[in-house]
N, C-alpha and C. Protein backbone atom coordinates (compact mmCIF):
# COMPACT_ATOMS: atom_id res chain seq x y z
N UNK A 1 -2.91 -16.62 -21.97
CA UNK A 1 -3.49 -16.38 -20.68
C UNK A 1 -4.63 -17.37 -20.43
N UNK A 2 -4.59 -17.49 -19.21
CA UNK A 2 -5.85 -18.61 -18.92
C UNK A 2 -6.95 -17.84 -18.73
N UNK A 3 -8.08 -17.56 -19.69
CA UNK A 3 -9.03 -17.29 -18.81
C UNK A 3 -10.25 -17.42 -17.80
N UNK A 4 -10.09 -18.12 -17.18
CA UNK A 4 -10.89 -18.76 -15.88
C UNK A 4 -10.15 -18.48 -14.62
N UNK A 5 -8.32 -18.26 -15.03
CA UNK A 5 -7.97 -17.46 -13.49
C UNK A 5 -8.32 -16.32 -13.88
N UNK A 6 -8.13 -15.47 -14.89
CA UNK A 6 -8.67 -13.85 -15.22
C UNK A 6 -9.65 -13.89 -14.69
N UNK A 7 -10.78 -14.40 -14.77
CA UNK A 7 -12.36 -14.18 -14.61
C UNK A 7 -12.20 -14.33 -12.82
N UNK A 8 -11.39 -15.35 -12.43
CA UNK A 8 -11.48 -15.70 -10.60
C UNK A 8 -10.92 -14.56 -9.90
N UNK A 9 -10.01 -14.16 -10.75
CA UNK A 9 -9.36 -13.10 -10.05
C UNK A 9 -10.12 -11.62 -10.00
N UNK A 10 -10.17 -11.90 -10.86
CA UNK A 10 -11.35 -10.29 -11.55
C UNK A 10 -12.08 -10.24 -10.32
N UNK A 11 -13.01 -11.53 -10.58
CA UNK A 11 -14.37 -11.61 -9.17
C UNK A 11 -13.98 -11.21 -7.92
N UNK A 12 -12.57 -11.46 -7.18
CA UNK A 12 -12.65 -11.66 -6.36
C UNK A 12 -11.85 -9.95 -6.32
N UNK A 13 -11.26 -9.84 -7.36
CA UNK A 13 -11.35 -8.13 -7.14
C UNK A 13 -12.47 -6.94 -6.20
N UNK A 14 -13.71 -7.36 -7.24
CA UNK A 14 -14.97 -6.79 -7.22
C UNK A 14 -15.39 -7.15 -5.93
N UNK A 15 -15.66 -8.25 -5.52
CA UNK A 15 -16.02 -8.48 -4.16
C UNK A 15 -15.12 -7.97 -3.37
N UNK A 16 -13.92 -7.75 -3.22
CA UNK A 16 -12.93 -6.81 -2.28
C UNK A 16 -13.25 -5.72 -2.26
N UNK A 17 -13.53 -4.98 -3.31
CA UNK A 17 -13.46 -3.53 -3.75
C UNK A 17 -15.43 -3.46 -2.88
N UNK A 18 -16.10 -4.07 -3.46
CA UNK A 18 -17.04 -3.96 -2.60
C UNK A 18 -17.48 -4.29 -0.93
N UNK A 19 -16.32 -5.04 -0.33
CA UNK A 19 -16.20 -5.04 1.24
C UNK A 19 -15.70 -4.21 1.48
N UNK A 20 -14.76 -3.51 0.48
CA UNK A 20 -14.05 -2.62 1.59
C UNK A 20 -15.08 -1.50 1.60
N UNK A 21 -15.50 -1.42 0.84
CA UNK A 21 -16.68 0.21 0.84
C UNK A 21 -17.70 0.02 2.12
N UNK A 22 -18.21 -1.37 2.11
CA UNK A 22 -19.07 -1.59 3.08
C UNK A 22 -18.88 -2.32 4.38
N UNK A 23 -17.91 -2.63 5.30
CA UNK A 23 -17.38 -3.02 5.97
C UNK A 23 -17.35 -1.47 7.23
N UNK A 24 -17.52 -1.81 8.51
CA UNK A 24 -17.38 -0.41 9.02
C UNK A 24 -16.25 -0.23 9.90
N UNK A 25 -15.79 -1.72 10.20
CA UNK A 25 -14.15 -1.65 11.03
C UNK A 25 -13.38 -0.96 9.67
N UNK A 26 -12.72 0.41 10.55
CA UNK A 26 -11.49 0.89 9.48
C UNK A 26 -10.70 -0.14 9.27
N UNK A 27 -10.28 -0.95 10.32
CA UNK A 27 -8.80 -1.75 10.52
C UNK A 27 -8.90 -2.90 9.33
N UNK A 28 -10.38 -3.73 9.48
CA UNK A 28 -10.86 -4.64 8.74
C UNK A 28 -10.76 -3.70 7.17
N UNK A 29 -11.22 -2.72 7.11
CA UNK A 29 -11.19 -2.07 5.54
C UNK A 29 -9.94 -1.89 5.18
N UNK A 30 -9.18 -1.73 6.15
CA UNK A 30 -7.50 -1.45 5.57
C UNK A 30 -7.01 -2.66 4.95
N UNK A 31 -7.12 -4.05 5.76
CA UNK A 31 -6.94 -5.39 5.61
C UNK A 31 -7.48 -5.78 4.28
N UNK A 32 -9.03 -5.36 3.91
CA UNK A 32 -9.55 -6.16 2.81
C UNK A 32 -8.81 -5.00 1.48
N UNK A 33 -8.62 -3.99 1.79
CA UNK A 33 -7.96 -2.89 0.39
C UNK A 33 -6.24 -3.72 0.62
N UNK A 34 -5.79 -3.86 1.61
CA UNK A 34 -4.41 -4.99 0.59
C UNK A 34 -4.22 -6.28 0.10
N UNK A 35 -5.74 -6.85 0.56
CA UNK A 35 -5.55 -7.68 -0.11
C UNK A 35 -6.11 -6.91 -1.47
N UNK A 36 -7.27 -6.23 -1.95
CA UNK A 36 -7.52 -6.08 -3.40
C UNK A 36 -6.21 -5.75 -4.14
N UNK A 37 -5.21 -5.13 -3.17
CA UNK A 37 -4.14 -4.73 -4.56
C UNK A 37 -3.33 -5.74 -4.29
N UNK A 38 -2.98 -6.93 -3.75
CA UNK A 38 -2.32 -8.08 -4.08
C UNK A 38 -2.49 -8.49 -5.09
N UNK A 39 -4.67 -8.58 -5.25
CA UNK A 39 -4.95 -9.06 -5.94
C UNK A 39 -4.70 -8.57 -7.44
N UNK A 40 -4.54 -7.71 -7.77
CA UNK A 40 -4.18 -6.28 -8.38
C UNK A 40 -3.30 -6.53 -8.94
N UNK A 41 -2.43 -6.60 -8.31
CA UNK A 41 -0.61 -7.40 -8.38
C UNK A 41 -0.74 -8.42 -9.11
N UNK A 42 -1.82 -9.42 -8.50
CA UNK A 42 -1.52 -11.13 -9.59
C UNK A 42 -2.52 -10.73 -10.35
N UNK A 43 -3.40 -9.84 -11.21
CA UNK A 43 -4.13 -9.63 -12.32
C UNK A 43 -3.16 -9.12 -13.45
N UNK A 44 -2.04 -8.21 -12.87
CA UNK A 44 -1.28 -7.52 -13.87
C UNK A 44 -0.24 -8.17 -14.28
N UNK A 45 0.78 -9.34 -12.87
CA UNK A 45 1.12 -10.11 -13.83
C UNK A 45 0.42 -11.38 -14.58
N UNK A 46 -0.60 -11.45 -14.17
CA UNK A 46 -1.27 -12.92 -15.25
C UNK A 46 -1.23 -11.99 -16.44
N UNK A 47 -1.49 -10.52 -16.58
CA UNK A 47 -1.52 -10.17 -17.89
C UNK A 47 -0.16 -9.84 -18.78
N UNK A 48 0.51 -9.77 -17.81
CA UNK A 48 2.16 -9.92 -18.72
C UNK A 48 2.70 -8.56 -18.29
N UNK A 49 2.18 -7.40 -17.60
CA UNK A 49 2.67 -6.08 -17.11
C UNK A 49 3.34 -6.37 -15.94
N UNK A 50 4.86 -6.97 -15.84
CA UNK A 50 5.56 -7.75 -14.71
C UNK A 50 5.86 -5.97 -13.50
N UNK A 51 6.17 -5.21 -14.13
CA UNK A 51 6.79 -4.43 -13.64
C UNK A 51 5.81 -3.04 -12.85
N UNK A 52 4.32 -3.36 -13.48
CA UNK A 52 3.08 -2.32 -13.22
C UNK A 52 3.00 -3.69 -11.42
N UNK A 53 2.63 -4.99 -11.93
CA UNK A 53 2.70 -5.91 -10.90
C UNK A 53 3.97 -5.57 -9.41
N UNK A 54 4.43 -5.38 -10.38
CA UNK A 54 6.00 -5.06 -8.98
C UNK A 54 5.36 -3.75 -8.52
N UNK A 55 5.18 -2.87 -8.99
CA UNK A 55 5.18 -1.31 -8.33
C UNK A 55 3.95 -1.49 -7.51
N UNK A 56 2.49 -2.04 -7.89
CA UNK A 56 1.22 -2.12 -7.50
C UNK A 56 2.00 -3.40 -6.03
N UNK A 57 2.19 -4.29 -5.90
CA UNK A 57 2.46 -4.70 -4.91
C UNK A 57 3.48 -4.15 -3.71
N UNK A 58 4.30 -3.57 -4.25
CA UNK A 58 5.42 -2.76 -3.22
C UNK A 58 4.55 -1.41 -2.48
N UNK A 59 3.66 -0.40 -3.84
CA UNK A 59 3.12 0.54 -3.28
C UNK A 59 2.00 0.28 -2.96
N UNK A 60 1.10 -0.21 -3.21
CA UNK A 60 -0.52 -0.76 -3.11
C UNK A 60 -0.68 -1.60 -1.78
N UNK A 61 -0.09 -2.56 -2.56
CA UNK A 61 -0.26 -3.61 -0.69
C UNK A 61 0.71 -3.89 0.33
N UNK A 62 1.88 -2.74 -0.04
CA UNK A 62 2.53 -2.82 0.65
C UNK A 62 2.71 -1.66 1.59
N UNK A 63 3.50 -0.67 1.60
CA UNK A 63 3.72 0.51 2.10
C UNK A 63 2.21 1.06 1.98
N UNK A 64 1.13 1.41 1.17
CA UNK A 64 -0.01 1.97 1.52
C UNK A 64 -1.07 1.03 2.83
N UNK A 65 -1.20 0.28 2.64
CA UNK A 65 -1.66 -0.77 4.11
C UNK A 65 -0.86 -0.31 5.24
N UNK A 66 0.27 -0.36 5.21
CA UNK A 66 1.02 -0.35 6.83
C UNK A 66 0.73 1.42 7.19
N UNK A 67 0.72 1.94 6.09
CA UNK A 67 0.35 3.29 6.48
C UNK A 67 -0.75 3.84 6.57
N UNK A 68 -1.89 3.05 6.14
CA UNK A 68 -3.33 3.14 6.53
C UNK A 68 -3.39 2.57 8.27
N UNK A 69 -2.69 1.28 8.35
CA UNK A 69 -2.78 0.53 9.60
C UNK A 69 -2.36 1.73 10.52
N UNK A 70 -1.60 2.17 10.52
CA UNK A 70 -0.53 3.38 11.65
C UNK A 70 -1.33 4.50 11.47
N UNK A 71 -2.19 4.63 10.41
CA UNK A 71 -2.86 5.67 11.10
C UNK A 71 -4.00 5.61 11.33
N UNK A 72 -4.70 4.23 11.35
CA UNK A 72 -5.50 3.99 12.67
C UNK A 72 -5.46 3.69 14.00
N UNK A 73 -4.55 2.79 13.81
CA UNK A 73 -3.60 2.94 15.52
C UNK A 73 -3.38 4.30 16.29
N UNK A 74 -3.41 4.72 15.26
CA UNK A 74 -3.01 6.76 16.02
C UNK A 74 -4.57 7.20 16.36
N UNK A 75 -5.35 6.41 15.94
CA UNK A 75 -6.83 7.28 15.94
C UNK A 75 -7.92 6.45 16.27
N UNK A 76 -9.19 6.78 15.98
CA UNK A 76 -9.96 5.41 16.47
C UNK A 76 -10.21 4.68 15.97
N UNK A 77 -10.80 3.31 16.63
CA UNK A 77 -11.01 1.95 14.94
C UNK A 77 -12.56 2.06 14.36
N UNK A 78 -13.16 2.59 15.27
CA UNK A 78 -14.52 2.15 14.68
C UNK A 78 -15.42 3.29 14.55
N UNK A 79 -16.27 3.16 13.54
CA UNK A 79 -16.63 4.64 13.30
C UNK A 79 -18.34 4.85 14.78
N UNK A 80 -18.76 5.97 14.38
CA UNK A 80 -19.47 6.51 15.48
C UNK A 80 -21.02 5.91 15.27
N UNK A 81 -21.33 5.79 13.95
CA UNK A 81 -22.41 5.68 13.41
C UNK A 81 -22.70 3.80 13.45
């Protein structure tokens, strides 16, 4: 394994995982949580778990995003506060 993409990827985990908490557009928070589990996706396969990588990208950034997206579309985007 290389580690200097581990470490880039890692980072840029953490900084996702921390926009999305603090970010106050839902729509924008939905956006930055698929990318973290893309990112998610290429951490597990750089680590050799090809198949945790497949499931985390199909369910993570895939089907969970479009179904976060649709159900803000159904509701409002921006919070009150």
């Amino acid at each position: 394994m290389i580690w200097q993409l581990d470490l880039l990827i890692l980072t840029l985990v953490v900084v996702c995982g921390i926009a999305t908490i603090t970010v106050k557009d839902l729509l924008g928070a939905s956006v930055i949580f698929g990318v973290y589990s893309f990112l998610m996706c290429l951490l597990w396969a750089e680590m050799g778990a090809v198949d945790v990588a497949f499931t985390e990208a199909t369910v993570g950034a895939g089907v969970s995003t479009v179904l976060f997206i649709a159900a803000i579309l159904r509701t409002t985007r921006r919070s009150k506060d």
